[in-house]
Protein backbone atom coordinates (compact mmCIF):
# COMPACT_ATOMS: atom_id res chain seq x y z
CA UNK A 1 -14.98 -56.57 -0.21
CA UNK A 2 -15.85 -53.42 1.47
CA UNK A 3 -15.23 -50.02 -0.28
CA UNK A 4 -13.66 -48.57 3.57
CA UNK A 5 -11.01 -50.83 2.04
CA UNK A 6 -10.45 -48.58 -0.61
CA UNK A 7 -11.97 -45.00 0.26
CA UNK A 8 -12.23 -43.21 2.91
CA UNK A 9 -15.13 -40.34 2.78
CA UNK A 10 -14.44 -37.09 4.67
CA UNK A 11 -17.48 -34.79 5.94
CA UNK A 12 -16.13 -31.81 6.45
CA UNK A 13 -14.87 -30.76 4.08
CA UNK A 14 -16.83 -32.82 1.93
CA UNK A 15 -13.87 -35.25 0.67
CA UNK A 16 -13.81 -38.61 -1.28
CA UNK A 17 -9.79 -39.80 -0.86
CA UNK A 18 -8.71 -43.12 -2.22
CA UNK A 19 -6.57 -44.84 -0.53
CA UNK A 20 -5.05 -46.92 -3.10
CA UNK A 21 -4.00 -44.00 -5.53
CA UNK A 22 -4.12 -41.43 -2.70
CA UNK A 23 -6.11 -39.07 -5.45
CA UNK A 24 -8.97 -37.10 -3.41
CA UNK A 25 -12.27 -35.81 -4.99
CA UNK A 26 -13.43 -32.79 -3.25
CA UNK A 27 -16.79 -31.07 -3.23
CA UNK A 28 -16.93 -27.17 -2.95
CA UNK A 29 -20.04 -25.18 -3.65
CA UNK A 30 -19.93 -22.09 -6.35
CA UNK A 31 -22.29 -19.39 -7.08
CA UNK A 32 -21.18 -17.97 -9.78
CA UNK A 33 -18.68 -18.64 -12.79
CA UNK A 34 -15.93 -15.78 -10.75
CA UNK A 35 -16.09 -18.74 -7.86
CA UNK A 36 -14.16 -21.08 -10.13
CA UNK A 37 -10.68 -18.79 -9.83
CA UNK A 38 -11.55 -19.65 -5.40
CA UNK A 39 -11.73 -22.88 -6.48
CA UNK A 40 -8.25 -23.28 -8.42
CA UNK A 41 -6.17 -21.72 -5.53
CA UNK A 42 -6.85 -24.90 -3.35
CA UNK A 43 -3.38 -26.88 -2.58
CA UNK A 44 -2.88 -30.34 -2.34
CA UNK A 45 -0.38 -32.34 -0.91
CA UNK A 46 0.30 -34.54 -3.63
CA UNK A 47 -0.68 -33.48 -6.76
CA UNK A 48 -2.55 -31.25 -8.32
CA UNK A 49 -5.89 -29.71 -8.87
CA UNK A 50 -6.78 -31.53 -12.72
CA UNK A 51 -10.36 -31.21 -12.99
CA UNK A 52 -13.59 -28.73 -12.19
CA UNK A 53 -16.89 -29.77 -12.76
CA UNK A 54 -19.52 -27.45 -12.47
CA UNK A 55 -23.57 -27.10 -13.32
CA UNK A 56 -25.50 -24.15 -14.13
CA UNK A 57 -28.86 -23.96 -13.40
């Protein structure tokens, strides 16, 4: 069983996208906690945004 079965992994942008469920993890890089409301305005096709997940250092 090979995960290209079930995922396909985008470079640029920087995208995980399942093919079975069609949900899509995306990575986008934030400086500050005012980057989070940049973050929210991105559209999907299906869906919606549900979750952000962010570290400060």
């Amino acid at each position: 069983m090979e995960c290209e079965e079930y995922w396909e992994i985008l470079r640029s942008p920087l995208t995980i996208y399942s093919r079975v469920t069609r949900n899509e993890v995306i990575f986008r890089g934030m400086n500050n906690m005012r980057d989070r409301e940049k973050v929210k305005s991105i559209n999907f096709v299906h869906g919606k945004l549900v979750w952000i997940y962010f570290v400060i250092k």
